[in-house]
N, C-alpha and C. Protein backbone atom coordinates (compact mmCIF):
# COMPACT_ATOMS: atom_id res chain seq x y z
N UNK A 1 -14.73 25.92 11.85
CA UNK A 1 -14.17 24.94 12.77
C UNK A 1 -12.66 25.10 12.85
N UNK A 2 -11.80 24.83 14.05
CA UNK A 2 -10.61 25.11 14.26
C UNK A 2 -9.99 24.09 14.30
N UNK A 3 -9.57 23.05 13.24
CA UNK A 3 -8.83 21.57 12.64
C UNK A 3 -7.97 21.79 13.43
N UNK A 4 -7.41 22.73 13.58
CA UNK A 4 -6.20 22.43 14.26
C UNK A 4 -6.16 22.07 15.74
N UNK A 5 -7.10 22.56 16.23
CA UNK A 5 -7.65 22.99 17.63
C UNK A 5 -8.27 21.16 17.69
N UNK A 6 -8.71 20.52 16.88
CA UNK A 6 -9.54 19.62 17.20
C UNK A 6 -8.24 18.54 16.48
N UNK A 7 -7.43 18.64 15.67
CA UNK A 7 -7.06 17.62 15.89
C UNK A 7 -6.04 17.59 16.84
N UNK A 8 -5.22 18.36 17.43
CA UNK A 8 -4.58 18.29 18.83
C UNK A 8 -4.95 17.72 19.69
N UNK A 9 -6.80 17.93 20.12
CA UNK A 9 -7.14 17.34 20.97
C UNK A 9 -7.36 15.69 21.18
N UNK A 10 -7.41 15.35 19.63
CA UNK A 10 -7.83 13.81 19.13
C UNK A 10 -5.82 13.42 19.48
N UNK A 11 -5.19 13.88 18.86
CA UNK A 11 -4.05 13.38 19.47
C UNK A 11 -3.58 13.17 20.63
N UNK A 12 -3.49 14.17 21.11
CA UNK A 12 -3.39 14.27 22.77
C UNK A 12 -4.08 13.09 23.73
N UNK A 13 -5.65 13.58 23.26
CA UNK A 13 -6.31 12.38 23.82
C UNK A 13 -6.19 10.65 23.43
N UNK A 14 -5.41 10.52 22.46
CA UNK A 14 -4.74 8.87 21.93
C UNK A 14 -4.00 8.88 22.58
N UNK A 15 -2.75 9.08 22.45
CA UNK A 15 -1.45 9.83 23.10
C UNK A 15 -1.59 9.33 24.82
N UNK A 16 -2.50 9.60 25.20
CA UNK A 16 -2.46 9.78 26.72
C UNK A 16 -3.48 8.49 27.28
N UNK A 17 -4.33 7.72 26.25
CA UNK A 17 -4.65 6.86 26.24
C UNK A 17 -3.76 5.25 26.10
N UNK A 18 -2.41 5.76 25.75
CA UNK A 18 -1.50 4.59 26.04
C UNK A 18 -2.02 3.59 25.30
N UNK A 19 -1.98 3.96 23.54
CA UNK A 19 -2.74 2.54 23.00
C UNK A 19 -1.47 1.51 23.05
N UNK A 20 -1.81 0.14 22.67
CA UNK A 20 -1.47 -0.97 22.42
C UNK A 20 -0.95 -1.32 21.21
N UNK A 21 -0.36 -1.93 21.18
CA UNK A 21 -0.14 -2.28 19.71
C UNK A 21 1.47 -3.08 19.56
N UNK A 22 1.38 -3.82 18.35
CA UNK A 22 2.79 -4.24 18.30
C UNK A 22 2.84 -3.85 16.94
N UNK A 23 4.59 -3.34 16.60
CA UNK A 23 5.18 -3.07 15.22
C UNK A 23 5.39 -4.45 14.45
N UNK A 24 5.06 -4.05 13.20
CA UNK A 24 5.10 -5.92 12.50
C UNK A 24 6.53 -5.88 12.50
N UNK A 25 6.63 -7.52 12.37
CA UNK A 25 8.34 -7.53 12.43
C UNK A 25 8.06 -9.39 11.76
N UNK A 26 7.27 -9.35 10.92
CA UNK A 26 7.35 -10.51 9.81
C UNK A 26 8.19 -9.91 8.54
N UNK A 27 8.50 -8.92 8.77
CA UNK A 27 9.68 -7.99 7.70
C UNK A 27 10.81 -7.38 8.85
N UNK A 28 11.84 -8.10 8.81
CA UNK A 28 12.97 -7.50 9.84
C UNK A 28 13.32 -5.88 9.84
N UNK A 29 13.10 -5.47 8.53
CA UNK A 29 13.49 -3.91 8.68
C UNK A 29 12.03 -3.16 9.66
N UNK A 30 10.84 -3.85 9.10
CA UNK A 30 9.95 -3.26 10.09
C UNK A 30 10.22 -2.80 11.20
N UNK A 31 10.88 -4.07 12.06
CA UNK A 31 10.79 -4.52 13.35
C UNK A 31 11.41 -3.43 13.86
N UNK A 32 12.18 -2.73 13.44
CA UNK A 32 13.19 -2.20 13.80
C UNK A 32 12.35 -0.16 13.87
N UNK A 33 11.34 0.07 12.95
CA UNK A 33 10.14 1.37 13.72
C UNK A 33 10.49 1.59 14.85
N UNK A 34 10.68 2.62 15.31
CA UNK A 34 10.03 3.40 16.45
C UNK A 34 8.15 2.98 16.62
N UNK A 35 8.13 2.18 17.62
CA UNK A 35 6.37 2.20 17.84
C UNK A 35 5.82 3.35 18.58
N UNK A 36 6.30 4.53 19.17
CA UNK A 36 6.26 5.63 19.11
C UNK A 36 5.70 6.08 18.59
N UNK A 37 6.30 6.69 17.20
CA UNK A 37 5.87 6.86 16.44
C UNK A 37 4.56 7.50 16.13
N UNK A 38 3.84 8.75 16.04
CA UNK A 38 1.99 8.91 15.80
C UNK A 38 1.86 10.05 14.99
N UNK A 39 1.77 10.58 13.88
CA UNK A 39 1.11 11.52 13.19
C UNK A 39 0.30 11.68 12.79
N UNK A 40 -0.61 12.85 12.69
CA UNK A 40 -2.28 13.02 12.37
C UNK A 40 -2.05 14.24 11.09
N UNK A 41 -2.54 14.19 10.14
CA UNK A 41 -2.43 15.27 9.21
C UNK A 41 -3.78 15.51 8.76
N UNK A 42 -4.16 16.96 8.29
CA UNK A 42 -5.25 17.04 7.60
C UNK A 42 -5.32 18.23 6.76
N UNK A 43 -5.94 18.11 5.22
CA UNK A 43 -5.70 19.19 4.40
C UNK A 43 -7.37 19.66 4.03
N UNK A 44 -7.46 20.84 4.11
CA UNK A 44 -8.60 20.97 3.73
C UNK A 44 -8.97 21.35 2.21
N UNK A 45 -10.73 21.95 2.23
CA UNK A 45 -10.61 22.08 0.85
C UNK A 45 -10.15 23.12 0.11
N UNK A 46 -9.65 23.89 0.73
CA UNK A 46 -8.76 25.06 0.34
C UNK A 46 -7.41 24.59 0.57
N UNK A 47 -6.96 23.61 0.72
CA UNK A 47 -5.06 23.10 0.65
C UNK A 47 -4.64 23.42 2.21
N UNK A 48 -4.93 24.06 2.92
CA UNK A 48 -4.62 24.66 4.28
C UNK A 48 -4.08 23.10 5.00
N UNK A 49 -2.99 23.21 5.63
CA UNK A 49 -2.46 21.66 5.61
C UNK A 49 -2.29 22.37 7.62
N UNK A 50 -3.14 20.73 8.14
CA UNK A 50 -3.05 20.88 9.80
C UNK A 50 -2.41 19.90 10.13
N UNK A 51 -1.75 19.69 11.16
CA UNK A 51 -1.20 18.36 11.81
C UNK A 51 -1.01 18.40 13.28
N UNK A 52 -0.34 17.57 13.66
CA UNK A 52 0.23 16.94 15.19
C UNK A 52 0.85 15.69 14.86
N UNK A 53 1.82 15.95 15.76
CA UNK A 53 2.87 14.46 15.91
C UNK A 53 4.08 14.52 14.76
N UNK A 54 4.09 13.11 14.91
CA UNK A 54 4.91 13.01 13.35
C UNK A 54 4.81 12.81 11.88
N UNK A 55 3.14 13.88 12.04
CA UNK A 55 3.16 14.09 10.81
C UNK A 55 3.78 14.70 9.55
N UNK A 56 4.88 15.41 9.60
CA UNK A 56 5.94 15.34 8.85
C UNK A 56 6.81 14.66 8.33
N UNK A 57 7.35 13.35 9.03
CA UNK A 57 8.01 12.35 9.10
C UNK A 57 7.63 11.31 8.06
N UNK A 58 8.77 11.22 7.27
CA UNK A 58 8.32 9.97 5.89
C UNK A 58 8.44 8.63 6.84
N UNK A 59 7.52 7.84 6.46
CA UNK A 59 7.37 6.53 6.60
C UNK A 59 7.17 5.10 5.29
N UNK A 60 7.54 4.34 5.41
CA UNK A 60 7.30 3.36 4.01
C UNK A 60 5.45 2.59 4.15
N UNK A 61 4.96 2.85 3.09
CA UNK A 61 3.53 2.93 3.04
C UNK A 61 3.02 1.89 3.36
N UNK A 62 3.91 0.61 3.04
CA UNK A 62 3.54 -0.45 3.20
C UNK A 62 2.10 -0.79 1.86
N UNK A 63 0.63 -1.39 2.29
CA UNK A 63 -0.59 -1.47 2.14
C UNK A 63 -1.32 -0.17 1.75
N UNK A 64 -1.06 0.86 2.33
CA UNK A 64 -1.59 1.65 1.68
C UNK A 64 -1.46 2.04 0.05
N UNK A 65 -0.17 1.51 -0.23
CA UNK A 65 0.18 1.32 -1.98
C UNK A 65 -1.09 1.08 -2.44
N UNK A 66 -1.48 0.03 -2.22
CA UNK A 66 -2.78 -1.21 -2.76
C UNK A 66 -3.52 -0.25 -3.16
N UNK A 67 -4.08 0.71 -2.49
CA UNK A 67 -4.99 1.60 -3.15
C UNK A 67 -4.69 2.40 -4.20
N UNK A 68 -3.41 2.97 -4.41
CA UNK A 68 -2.90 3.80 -5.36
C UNK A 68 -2.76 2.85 -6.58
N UNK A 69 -2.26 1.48 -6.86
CA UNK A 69 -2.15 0.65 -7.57
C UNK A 69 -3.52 0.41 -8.06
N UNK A 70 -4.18 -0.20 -7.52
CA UNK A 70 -6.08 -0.33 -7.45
C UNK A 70 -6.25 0.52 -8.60
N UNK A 71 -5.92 2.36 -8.32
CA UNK A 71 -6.89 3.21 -8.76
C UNK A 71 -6.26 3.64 -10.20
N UNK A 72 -5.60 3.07 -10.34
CA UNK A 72 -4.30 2.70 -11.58
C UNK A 72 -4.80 2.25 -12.81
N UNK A 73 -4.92 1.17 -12.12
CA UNK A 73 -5.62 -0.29 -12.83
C UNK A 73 -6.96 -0.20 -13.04
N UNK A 74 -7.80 0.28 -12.48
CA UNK A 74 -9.32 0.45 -12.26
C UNK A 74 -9.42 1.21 -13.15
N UNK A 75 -8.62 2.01 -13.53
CA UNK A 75 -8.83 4.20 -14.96
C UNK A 75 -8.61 3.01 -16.06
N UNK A 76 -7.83 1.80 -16.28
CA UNK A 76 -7.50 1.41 -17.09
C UNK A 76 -8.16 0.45 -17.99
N UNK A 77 -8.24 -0.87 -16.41
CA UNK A 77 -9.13 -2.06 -17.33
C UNK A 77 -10.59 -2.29 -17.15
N UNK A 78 -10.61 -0.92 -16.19
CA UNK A 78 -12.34 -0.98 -15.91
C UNK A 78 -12.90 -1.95 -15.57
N UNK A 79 -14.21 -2.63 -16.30
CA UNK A 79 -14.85 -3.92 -15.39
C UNK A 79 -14.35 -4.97 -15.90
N UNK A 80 -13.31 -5.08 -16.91
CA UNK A 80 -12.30 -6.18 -16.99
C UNK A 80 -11.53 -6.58 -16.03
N UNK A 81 -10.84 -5.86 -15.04
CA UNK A 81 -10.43 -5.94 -14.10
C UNK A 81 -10.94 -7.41 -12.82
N UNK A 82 -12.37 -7.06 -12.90
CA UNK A 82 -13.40 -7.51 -12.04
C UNK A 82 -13.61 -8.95 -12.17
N UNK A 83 -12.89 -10.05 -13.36
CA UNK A 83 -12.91 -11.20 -13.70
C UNK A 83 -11.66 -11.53 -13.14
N UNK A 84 -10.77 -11.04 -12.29
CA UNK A 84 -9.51 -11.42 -12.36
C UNK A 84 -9.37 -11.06 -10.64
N UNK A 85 -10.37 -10.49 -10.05
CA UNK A 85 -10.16 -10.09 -8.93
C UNK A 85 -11.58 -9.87 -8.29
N UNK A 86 -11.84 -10.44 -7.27
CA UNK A 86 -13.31 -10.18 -6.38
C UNK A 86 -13.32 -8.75 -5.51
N UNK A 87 -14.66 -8.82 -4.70
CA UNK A 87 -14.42 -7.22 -4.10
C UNK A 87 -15.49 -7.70 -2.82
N UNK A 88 -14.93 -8.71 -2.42
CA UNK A 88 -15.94 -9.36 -1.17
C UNK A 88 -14.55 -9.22 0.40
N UNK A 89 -14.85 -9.35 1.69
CA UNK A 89 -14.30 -9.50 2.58
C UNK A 89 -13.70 -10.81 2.73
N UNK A 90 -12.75 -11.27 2.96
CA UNK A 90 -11.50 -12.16 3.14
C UNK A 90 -12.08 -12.85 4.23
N UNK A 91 -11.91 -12.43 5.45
CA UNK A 91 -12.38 -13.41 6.29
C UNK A 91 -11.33 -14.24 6.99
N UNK A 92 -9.76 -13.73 5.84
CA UNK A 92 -9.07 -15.10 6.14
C UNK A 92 -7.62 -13.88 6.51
N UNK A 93 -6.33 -14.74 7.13
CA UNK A 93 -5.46 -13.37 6.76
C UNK A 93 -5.33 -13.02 5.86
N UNK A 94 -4.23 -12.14 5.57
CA UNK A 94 -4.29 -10.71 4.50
C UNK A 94 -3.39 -12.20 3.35
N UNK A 95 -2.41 -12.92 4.08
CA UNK A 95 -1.16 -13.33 3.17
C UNK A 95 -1.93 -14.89 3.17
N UNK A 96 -2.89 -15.42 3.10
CA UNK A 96 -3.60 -16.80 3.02
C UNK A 96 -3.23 -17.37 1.46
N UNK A 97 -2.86 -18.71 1.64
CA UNK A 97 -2.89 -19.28 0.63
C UNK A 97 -3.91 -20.14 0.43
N UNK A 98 -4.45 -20.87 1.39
CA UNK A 98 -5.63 -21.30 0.77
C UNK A 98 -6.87 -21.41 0.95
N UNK A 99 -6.84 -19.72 1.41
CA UNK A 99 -8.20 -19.37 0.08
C UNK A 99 -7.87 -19.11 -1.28
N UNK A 100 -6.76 -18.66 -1.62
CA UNK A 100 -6.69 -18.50 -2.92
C UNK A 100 -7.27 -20.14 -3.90
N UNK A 101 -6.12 -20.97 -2.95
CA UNK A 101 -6.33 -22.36 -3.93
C UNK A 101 -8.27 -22.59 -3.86
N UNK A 102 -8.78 -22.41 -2.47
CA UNK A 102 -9.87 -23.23 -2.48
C UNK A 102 -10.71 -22.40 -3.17
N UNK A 103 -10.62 -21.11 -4.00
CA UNK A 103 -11.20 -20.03 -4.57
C UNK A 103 -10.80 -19.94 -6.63
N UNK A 104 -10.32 -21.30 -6.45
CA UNK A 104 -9.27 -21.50 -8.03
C UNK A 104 -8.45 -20.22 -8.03
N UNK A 105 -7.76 -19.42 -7.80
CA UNK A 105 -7.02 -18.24 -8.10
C UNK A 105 -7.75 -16.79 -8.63
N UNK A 106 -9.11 -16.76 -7.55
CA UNK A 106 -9.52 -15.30 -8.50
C UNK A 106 -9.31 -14.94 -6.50
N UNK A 107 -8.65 -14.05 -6.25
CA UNK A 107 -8.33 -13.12 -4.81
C UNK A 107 -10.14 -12.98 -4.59
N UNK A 108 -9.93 -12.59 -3.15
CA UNK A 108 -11.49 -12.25 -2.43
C UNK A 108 -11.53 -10.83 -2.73
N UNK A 109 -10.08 -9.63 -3.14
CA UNK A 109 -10.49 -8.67 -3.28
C UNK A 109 -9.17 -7.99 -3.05
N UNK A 110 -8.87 -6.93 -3.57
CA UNK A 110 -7.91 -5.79 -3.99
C UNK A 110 -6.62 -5.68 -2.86
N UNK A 111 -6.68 -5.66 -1.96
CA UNK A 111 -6.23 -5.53 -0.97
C UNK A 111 -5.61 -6.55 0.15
N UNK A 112 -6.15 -7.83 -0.35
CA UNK A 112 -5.42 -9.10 0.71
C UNK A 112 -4.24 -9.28 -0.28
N UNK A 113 -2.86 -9.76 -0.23
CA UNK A 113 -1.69 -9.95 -0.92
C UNK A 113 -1.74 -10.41 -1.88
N UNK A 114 -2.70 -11.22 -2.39
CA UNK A 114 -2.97 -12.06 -3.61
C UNK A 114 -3.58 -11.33 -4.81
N UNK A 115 -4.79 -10.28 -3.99
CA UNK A 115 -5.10 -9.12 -4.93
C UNK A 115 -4.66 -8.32 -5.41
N UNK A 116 -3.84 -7.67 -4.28
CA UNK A 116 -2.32 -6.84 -5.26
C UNK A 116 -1.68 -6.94 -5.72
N UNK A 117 -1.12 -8.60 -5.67
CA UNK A 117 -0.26 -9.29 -6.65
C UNK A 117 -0.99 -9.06 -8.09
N UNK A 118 -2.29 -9.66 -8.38
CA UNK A 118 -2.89 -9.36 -9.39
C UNK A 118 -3.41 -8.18 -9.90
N UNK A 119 -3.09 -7.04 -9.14
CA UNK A 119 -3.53 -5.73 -9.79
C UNK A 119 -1.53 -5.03 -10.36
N UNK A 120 -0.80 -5.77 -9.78
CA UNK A 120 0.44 -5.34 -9.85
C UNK A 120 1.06 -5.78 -10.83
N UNK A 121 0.52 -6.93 -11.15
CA UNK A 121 0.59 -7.75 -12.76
C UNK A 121 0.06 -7.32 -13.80
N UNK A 122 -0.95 -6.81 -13.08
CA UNK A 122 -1.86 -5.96 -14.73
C UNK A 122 -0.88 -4.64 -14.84
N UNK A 123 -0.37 -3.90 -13.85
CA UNK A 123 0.47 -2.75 -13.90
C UNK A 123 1.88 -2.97 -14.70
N UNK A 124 2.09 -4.56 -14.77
CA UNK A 124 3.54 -4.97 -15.34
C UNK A 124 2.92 -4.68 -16.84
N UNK A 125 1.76 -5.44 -16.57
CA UNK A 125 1.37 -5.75 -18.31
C UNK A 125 1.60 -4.25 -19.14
N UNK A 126 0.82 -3.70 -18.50
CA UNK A 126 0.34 -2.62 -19.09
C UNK A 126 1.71 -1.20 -19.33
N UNK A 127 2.96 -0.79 -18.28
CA UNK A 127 4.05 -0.61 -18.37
C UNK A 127 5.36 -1.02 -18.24
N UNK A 128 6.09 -0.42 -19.23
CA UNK A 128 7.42 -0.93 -19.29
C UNK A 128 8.35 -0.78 -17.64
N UNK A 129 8.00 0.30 -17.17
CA UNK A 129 8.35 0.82 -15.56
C UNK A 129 7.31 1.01 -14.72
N UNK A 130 6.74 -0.31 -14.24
CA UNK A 130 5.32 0.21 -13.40
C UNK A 130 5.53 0.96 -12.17
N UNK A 131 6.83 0.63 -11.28
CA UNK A 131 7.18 1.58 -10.80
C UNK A 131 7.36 3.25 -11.05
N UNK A 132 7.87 3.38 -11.68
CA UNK A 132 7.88 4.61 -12.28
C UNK A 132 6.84 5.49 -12.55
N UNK A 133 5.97 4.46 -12.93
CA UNK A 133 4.39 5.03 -13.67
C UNK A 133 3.70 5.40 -11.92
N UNK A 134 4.04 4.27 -10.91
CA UNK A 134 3.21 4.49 -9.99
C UNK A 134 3.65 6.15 -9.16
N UNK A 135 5.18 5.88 -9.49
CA UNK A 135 5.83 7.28 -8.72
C UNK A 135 5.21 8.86 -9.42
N UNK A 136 5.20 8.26 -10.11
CA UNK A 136 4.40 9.70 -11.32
C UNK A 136 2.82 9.84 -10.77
N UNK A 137 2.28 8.90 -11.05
CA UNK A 137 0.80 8.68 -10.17
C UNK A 137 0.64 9.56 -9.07
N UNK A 138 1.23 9.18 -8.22
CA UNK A 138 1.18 9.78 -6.63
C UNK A 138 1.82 11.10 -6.36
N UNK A 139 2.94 11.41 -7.31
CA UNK A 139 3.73 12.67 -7.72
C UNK A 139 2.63 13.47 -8.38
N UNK A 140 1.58 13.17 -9.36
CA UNK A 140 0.84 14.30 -9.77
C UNK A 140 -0.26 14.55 -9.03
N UNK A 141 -0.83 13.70 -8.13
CA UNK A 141 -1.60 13.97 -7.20
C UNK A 141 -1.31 14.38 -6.33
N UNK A 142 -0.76 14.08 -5.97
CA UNK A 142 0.05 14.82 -4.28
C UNK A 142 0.50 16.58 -4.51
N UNK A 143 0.81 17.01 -6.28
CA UNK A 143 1.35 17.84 -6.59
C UNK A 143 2.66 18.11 -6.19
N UNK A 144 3.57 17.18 -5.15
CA UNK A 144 5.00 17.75 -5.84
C UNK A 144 5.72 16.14 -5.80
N UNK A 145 7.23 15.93 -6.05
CA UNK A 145 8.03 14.88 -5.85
C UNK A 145 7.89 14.64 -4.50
N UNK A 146 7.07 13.79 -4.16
CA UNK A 146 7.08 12.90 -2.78
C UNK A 146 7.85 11.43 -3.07
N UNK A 147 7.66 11.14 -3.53
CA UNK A 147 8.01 9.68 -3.59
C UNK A 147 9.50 9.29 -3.37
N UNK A 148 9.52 8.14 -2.66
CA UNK A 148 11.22 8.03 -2.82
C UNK A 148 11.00 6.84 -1.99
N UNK A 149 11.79 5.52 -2.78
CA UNK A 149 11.82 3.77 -1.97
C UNK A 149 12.65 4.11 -0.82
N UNK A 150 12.14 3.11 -0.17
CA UNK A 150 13.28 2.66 1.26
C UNK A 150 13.61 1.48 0.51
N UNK A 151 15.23 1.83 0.35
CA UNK A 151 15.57 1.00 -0.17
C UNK A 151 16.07 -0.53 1.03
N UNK A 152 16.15 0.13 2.22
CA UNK A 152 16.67 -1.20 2.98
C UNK A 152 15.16 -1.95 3.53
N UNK A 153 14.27 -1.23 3.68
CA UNK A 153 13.07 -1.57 3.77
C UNK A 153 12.68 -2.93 2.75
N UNK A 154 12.81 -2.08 0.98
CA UNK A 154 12.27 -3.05 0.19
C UNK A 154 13.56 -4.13 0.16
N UNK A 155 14.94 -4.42 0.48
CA UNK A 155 15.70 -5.56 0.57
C UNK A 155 15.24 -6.15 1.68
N UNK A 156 14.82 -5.76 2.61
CA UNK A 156 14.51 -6.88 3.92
C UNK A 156 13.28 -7.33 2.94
N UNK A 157 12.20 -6.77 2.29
CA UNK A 157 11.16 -7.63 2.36
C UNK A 157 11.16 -8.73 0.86
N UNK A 158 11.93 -8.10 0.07
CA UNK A 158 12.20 -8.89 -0.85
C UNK A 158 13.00 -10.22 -0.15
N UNK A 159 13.86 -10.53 0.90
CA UNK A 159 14.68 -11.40 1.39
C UNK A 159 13.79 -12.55 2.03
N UNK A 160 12.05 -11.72 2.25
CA UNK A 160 11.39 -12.77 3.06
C UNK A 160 9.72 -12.80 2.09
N UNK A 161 10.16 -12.76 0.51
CA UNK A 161 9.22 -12.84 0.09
C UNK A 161 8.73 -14.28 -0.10
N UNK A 162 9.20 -15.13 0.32
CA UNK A 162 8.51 -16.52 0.02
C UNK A 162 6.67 -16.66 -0.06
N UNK A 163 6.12 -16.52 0.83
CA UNK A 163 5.03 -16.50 0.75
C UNK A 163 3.90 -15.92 -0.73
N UNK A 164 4.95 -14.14 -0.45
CA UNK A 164 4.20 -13.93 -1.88
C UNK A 164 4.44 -14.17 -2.94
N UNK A 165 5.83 -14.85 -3.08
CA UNK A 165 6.14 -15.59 -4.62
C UNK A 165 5.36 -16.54 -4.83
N UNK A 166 5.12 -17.19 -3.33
CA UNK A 166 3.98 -18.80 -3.60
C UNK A 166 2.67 -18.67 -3.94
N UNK A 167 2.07 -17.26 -3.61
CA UNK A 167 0.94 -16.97 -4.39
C UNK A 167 0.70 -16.52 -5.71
N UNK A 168 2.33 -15.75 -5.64
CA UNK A 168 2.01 -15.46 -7.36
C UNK A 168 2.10 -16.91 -7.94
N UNK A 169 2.72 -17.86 -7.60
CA UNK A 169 2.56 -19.15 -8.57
C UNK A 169 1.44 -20.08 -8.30
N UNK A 170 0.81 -19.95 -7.56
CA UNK A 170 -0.69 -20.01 -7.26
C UNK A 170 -1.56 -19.02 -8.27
N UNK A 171 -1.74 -18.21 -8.29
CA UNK A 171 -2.22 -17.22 -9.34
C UNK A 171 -1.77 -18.24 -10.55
N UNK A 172 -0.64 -18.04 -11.37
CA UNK A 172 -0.04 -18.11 -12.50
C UNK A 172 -0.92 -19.90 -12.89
N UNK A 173 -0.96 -20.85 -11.59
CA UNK A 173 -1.37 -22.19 -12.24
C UNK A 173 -2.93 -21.88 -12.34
N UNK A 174 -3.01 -21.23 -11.60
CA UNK A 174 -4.53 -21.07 -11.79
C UNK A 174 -4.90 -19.95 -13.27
N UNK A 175 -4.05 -19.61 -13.68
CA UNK A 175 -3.96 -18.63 -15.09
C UNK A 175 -4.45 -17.14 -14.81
N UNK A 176 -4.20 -16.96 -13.58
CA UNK A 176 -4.28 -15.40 -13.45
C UNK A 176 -2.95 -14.84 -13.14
N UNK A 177 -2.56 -14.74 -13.87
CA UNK A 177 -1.04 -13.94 -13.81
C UNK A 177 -0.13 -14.32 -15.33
N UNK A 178 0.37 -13.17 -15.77
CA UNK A 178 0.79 -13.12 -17.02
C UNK A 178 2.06 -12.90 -16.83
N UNK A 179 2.79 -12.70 -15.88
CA UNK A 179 4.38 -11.69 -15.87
C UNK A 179 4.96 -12.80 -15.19
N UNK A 180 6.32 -12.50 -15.04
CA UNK A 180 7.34 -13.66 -14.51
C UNK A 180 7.33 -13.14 -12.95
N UNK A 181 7.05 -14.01 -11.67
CA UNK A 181 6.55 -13.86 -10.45
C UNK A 181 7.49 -13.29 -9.87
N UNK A 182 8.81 -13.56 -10.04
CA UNK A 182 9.50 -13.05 -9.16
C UNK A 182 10.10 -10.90 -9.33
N UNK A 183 9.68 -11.21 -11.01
CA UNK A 183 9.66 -9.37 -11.40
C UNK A 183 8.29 -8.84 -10.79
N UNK A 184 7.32 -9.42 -10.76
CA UNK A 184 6.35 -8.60 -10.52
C UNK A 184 5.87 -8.36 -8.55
N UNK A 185 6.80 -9.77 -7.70
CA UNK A 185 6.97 -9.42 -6.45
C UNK A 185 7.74 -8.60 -6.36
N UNK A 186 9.20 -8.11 -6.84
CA UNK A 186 9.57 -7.18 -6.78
C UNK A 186 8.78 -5.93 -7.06
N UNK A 187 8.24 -5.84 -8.00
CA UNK A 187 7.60 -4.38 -8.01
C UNK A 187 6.48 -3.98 -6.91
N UNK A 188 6.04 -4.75 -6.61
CA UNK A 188 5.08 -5.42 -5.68
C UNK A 188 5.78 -4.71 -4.05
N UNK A 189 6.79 -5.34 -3.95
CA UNK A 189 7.73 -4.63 -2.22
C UNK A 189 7.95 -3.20 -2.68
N UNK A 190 8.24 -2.61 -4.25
CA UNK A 190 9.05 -1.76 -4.08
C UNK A 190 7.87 -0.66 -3.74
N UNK A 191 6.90 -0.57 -4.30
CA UNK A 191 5.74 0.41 -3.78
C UNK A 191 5.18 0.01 -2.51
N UNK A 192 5.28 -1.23 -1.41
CA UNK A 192 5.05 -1.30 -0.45
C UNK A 192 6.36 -0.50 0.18
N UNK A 193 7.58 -0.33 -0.34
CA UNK A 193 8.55 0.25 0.43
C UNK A 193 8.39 1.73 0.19
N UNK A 194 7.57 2.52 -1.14
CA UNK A 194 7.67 3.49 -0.67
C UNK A 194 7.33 4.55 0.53
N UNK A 195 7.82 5.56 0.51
CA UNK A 195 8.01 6.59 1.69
C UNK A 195 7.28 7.87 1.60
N UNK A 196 6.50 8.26 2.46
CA UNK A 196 5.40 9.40 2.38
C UNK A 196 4.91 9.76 3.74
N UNK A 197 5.12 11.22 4.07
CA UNK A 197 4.38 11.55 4.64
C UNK A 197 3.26 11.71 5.28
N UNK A 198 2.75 12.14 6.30
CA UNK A 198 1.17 11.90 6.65
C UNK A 198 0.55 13.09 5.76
N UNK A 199 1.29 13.99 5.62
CA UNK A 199 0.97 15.06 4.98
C UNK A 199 0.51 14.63 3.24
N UNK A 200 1.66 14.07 2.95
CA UNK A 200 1.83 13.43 1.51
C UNK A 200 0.37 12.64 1.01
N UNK A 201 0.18 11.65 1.87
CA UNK A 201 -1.04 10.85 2.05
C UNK A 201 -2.01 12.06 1.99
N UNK A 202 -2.12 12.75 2.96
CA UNK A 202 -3.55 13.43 3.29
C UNK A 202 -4.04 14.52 1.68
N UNK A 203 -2.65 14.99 1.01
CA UNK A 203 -2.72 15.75 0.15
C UNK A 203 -3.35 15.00 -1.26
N UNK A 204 -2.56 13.55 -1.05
CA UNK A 204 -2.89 12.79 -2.80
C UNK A 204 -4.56 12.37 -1.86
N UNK A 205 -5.35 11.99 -1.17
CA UNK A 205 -7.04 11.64 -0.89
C UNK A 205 -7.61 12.59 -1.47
N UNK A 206 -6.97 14.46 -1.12
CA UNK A 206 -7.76 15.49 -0.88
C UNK A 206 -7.20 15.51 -2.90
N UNK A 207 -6.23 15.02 -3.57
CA UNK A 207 -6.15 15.49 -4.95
C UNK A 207 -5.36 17.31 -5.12
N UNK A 208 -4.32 17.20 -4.55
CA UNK A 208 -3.78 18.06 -4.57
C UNK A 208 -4.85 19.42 -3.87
């Protein structure tokens, strides 16, 4: 099959389809993207790396962290983990506070803000630099130094973290959270601020 040949055409054909969409801008540095913006990358199982667009182009990961954090925590506390965090569909938005309350403080699951708060807490627990640990993470999978914060990225979102500080103290009364809320939202933006490629991404799925 000719990846390259086929994903050109999947681009092209988006591309010319004029999608829709708005750039989030509940984080002011967001707002500020190119919505432009489109890269497609793909590595195969021989490493052979295909693309279109701006798939070269570092971007800040935002959510996609959640998974790298997840798979962190998961090698670690195994089905301990699973008392402290659900793995059901939300239903509700991503940043809801009360479902958390009407749920006593266990998240619907890994990935709505409340869940990563609590998988990002177990990452405090467990290292002295969870950052660090996560940059190493994604650095040995990916196989080379990808990683690197936006740093104006993670100050805009640290400036408008209210919400997720109010869940980490939601968590904490409800006794799921062990770390001091406002260190562990920080660590929390700073891997949502990191920066990676489409390439970068496509390489740490495929495992170097």
């Amino acid at each position: 099959m000719d990846y390259q040949e086929l994903i050109d055409e999947v681009y092209h054909e988006i591309k010319s389809a004029n999608p829709r969409g708005k750039v989030a801008d509940y984080i002011p540095e967001l707002a500020s993207v190119d919505g432009d913006k489109f890269g497609i990358a793909l590595v195969d199982l021989e490493a052979n790396i295909f693309g279109a667009g701006d798939y070269q182009e570092a971007f800040s990961i935002q959510s996609i962290s959640k998974v790298y954090t997840l798979a962190m925590v998961a090698r670690i506390f195994e089905s301990k983990l699973w008392s402290r965090v659900n793995v059901e569909p939300s239903g509700d938005p991503f940043n809801s506070i009360a479902q958390l309350e009407f749920e006593k403080g266990i998240p619907r699951n890994p990935f709505i803000n409340a869940g990563a708060l609590v998988i990002t807490d177990a990452l405090t627990s467990k290292f002295d630099d969870p950052i660090a640990e996560v940059s190493k993470f994604i650095n040995e999978l990916v196989g080379t130094a990808c990683i690197k914060i936006n740093q104006e990225v993670m100050n805009s979102e640290l400036k408008h973290s209210e919400r997720n500080i109010a869940l980490g103290y939601f968590l904490k009364a409800f006794e799921n959270f062990d770390n001091n809320v406002e260190e562990v939202v920080k660590t929390y933006v700073a891997h949502c601020a990191m920066e990676m490629t489409c390439v970068d991404l496509a390489r740490f799925f495929f495992g170097k």
